[in-house]
N, C-alpha and C. Protein backbone atom coordinates (compact mmCIF):
# COMPACT_ATOMS: atom_id res chain seq x y z
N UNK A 1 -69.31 -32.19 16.02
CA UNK A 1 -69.74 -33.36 15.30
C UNK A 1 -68.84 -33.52 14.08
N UNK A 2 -68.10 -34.23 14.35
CA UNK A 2 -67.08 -34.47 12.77
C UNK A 2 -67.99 -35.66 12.28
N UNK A 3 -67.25 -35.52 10.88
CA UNK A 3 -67.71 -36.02 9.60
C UNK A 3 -66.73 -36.90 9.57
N UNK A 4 -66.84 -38.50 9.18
CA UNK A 4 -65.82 -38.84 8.82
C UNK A 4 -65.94 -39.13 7.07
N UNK A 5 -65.35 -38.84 6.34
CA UNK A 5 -64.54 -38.88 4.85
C UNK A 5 -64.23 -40.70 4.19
N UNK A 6 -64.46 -41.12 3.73
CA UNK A 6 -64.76 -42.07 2.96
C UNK A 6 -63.63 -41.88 1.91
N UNK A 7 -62.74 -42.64 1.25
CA UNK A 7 -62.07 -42.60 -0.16
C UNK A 7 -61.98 -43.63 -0.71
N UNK A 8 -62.43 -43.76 -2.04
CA UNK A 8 -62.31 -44.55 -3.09
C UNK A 8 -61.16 -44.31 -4.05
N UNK A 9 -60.26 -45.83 -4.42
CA UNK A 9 -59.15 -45.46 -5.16
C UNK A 9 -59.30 -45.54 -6.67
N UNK A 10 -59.16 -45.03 -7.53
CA UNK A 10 -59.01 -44.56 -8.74
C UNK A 10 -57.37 -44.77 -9.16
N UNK A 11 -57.10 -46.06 -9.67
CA UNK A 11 -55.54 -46.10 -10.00
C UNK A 11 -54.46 -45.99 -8.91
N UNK A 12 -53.98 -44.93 -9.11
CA UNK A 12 -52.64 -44.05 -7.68
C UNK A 12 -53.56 -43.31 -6.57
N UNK A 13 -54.90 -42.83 -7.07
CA UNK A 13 -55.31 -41.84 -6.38
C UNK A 13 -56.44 -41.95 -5.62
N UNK A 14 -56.33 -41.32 -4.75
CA UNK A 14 -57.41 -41.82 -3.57
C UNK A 14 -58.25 -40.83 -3.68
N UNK A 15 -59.81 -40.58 -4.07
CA UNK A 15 -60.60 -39.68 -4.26
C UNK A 15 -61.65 -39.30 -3.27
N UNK A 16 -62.34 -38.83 -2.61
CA UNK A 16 -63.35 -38.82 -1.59
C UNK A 16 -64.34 -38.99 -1.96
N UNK A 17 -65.41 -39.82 -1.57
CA UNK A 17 -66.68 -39.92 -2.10
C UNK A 17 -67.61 -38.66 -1.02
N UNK A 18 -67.89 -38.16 -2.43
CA UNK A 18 -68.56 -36.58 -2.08
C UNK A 18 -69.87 -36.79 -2.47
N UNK A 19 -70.88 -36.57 -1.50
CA UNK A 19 -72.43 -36.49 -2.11
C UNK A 19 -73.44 -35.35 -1.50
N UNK A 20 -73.95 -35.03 -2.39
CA UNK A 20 -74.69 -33.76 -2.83
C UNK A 20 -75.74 -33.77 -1.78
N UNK A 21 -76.07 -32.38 -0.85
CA UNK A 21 -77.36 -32.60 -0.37
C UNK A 21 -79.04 -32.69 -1.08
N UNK A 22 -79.74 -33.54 -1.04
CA UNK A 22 -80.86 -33.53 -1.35
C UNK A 22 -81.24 -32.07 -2.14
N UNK A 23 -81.81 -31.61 -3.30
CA UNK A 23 -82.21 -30.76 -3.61
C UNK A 23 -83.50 -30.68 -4.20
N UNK A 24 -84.18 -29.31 -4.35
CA UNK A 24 -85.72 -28.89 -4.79
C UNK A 24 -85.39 -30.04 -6.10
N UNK A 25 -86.90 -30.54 -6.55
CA UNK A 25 -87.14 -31.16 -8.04
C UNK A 25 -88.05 -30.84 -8.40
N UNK A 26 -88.31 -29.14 -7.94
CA UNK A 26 -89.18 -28.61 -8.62
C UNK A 26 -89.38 -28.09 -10.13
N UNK A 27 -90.02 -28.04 -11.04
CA UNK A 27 -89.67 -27.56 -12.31
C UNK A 27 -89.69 -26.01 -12.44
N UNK A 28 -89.04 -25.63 -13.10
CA UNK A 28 -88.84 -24.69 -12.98
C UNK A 28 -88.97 -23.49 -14.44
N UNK A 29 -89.98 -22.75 -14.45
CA UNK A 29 -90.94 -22.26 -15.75
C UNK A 29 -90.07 -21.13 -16.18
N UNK A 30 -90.69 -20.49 -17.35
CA UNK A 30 -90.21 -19.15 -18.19
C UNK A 30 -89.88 -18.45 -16.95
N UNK A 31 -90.75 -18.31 -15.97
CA UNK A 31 -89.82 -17.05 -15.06
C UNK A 31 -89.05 -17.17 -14.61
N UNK A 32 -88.73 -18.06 -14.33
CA UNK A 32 -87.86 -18.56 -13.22
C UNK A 32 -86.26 -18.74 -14.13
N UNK A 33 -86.82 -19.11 -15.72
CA UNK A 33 -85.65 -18.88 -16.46
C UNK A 33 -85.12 -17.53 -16.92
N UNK A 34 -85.73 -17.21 -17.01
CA UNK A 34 -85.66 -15.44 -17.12
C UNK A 34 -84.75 -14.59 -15.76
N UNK A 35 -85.38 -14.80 -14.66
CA UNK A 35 -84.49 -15.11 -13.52
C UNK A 35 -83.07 -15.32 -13.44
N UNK A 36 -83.22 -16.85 -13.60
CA UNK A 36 -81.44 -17.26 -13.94
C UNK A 36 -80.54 -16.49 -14.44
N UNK A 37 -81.37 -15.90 -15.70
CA UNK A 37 -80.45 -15.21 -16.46
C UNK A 37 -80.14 -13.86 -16.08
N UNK A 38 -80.83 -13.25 -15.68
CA UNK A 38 -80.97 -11.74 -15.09
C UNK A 38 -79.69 -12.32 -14.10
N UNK A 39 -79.70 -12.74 -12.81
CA UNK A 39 -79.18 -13.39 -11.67
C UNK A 39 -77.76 -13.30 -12.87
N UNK A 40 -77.65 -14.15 -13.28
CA UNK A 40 -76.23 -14.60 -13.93
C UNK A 40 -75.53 -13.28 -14.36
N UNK A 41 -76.64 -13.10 -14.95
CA UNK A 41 -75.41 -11.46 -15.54
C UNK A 41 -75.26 -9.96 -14.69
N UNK A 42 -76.35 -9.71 -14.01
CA UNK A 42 -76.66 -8.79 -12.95
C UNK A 42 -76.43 -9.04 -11.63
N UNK A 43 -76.45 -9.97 -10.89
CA UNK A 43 -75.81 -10.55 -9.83
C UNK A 43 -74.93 -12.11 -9.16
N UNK A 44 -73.85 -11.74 -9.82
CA UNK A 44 -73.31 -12.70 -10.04
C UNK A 44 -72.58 -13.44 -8.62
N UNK A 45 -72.58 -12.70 -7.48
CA UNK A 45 -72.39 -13.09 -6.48
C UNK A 45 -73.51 -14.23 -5.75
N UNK A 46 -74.69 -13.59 -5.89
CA UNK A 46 -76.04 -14.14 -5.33
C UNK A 46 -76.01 -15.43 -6.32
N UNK A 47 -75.62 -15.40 -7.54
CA UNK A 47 -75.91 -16.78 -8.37
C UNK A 47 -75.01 -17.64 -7.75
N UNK A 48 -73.50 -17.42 -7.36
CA UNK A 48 -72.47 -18.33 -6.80
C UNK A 48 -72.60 -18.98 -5.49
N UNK A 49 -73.74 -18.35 -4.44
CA UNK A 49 -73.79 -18.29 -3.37
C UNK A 49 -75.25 -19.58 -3.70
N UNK A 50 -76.09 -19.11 -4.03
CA UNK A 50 -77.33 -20.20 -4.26
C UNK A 50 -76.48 -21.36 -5.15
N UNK A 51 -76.15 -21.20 -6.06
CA UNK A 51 -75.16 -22.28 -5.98
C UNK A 51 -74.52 -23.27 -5.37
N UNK A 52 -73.37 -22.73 -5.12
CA UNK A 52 -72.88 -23.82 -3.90
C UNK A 52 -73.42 -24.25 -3.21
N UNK A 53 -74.36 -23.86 -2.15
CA UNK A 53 -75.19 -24.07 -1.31
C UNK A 53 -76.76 -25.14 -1.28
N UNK A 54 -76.56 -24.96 -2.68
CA UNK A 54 -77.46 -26.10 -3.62
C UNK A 54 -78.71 -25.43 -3.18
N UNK A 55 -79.22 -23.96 -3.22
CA UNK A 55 -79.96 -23.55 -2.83
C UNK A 55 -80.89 -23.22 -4.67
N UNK A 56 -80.43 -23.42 -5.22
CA UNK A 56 -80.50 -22.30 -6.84
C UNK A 56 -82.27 -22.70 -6.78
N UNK A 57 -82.18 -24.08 -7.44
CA UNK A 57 -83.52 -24.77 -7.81
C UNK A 57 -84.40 -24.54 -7.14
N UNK A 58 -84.21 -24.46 -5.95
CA UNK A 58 -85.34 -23.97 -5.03
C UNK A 58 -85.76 -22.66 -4.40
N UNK A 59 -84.78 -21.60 -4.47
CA UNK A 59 -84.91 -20.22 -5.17
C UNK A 59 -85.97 -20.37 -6.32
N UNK A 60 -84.91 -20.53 -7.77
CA UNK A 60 -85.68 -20.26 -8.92
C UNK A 60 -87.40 -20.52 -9.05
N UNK A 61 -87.48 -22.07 -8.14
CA UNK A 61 -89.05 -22.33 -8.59
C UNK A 61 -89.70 -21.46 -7.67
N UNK A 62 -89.65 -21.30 -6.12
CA UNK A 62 -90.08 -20.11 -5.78
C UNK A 62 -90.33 -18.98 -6.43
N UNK A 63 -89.52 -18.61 -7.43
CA UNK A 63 -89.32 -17.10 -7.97
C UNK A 63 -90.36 -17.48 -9.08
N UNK A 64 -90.38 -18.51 -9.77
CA UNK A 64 -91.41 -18.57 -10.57
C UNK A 64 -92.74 -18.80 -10.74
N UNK A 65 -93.00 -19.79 -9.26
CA UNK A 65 -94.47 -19.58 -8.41
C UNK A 65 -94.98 -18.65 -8.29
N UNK A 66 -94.24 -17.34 -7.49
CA UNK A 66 -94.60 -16.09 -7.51
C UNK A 66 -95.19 -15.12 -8.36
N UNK A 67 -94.03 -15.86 -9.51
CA UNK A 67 -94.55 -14.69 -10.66
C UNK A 67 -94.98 -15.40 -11.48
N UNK A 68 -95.76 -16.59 -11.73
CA UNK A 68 -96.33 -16.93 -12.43
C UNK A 68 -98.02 -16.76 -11.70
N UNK A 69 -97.93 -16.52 -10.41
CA UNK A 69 -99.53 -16.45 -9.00
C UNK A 69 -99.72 -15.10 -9.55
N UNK A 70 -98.71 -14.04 -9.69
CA UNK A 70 -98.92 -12.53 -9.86
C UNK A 70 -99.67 -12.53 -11.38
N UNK A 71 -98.93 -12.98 -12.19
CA UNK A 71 -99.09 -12.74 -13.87
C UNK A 71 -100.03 -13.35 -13.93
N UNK A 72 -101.16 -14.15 -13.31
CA UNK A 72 -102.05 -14.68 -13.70
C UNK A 72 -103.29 -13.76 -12.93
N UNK A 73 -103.25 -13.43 -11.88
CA UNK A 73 -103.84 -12.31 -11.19
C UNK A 73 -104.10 -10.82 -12.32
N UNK A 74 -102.85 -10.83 -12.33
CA UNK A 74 -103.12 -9.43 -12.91
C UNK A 74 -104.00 -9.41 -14.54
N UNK A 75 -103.53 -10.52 -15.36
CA UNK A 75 -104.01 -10.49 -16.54
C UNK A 75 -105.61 -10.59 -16.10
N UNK A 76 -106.12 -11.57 -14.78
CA UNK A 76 -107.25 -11.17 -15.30
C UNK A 76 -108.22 -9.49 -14.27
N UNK A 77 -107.34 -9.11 -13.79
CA UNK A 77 -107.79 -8.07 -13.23
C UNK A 77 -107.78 -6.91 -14.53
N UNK A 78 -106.35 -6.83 -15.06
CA UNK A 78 -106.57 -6.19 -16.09
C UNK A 78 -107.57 -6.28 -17.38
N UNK A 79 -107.86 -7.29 -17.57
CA UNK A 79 -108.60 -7.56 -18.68
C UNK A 79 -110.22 -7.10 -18.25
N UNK A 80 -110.57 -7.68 -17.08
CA UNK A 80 -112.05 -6.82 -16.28
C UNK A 80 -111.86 -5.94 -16.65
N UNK A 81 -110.65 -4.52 -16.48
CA UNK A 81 -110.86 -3.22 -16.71
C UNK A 81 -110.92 -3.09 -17.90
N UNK A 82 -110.07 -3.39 -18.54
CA UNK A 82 -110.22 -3.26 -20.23
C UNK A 82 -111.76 -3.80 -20.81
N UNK A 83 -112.26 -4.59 -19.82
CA UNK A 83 -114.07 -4.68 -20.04
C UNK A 83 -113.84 -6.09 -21.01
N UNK A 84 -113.09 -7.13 -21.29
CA UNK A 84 -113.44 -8.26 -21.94
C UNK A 84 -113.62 -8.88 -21.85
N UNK A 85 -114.93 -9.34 -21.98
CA UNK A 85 -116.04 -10.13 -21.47
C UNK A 85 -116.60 -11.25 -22.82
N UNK A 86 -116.90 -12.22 -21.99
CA UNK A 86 -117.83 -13.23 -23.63
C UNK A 86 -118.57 -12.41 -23.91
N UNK A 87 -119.29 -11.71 -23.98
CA UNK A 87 -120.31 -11.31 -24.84
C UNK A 87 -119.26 -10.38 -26.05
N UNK A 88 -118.36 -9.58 -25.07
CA UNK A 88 -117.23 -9.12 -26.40
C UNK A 88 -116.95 -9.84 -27.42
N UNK A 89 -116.51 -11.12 -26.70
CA UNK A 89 -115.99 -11.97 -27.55
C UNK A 89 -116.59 -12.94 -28.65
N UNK A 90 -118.25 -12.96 -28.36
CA UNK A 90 -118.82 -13.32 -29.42
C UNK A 90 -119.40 -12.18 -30.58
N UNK A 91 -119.07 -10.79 -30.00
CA UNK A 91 -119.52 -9.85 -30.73
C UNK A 91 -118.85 -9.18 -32.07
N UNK A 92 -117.35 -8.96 -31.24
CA UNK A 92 -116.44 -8.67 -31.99
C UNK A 92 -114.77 -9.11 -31.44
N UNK A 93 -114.74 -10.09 -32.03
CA UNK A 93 -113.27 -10.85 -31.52
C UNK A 93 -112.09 -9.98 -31.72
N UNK A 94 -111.96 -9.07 -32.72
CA UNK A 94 -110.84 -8.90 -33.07
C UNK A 94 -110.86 -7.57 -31.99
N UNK A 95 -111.90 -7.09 -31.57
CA UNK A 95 -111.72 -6.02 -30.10
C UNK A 95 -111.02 -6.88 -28.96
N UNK A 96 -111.78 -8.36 -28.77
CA UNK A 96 -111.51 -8.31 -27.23
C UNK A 96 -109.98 -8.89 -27.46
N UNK A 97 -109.57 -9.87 -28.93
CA UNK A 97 -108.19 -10.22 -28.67
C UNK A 97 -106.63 -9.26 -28.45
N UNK A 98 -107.70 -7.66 -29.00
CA UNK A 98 -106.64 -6.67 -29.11
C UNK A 98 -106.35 -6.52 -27.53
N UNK A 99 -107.84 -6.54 -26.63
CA UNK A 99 -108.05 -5.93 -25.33
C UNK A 99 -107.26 -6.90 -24.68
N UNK A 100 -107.32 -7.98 -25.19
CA UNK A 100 -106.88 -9.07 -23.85
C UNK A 100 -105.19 -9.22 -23.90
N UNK A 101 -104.96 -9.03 -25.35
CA UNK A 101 -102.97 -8.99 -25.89
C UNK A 101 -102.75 -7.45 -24.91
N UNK A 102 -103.53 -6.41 -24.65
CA UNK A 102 -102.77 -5.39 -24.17
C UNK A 102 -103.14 -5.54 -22.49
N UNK A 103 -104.09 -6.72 -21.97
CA UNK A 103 -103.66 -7.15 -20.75
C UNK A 103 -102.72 -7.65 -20.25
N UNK A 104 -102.13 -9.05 -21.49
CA UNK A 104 -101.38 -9.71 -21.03
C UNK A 104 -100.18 -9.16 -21.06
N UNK A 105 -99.44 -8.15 -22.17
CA UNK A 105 -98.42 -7.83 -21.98
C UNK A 105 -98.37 -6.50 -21.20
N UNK A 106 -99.50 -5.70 -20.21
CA UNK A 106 -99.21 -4.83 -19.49
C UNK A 106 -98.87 -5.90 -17.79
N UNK A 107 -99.25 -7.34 -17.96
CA UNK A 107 -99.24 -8.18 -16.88
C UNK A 107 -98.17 -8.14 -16.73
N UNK A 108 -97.32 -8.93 -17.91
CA UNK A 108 -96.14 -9.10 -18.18
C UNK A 108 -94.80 -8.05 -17.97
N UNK A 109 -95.40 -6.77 -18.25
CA UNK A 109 -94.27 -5.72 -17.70
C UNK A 109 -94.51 -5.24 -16.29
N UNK A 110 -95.59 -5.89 -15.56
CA UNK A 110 -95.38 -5.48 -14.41
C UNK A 110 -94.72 -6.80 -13.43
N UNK A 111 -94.97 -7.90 -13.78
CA UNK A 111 -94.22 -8.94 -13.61
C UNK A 111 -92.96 -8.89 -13.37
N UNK A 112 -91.98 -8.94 -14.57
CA UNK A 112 -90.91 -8.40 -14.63
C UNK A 112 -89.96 -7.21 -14.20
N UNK A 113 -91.28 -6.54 -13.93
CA UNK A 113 -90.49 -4.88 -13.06
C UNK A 113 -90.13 -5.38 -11.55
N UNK A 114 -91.76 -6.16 -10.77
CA UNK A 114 -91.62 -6.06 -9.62
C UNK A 114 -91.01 -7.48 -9.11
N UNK A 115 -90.46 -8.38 -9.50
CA UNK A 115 -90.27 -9.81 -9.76
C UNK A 115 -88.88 -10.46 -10.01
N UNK A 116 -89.11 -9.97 -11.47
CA UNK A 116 -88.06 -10.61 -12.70
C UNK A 116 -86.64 -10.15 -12.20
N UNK A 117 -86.33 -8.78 -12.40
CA UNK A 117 -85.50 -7.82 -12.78
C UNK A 117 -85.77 -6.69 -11.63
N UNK A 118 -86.13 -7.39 -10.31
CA UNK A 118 -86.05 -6.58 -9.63
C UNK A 118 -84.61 -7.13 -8.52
């Protein structure tokens, strides 16, 4: 199946009209930026390859669905164990906000271990 090539002239020069396949317009959150960046500096092959391929955007929001479904799971699984409950929270706030900050950022490092930066 050939393609046939199209050119538009520009002055002397005959240019090809090149167009992009359709891509994800998904948005794409903190993880998924976090991601990018890991990707960019740690695997820089896999970033060139989703790239070109116009695959990136729709990688990344995947990657951030995931770990945004996980990090929300876990904070509140963790926080059950840590026991913070409304009644904590009308009792003594400054317990359950300590309990619930050491949910979210034990969420958060497991996120990133099994996810992010893996």
């Amino acid at each position: 199946m050939a393609t046939k090539i199209t050119y538009t002239q520009q002055g002397d020069y005959l240019l090809p009209n090149l167009k992009l396949p359709e891509q994800d317009s998904r948005p794409i959150g903190l993880w998924g930026q976090q991601h990018l960046r890991n990707i960019k500096r740690s695997r820089p092959v896999l970033y060139t390859n989703l790239l070109t391929k116009c695959k990136l955007n729709e990688y990344l929001a995947d990657i951030d669905e995931q770990a945004r479904k996980m990090y929300d799971e876990l904070v509140q699984a963790f926080a059950k164990e840590e026991g913070c409950t409304e009644q904590l929270k009308a009792t003594d706030q400054l317990l359950w906000v300590r309990k619930m900050n050491n949910s979210v950022q034990r969420a958060r490092e497991v996120v990133n271990a099994e996810i992010i930066y893996n």
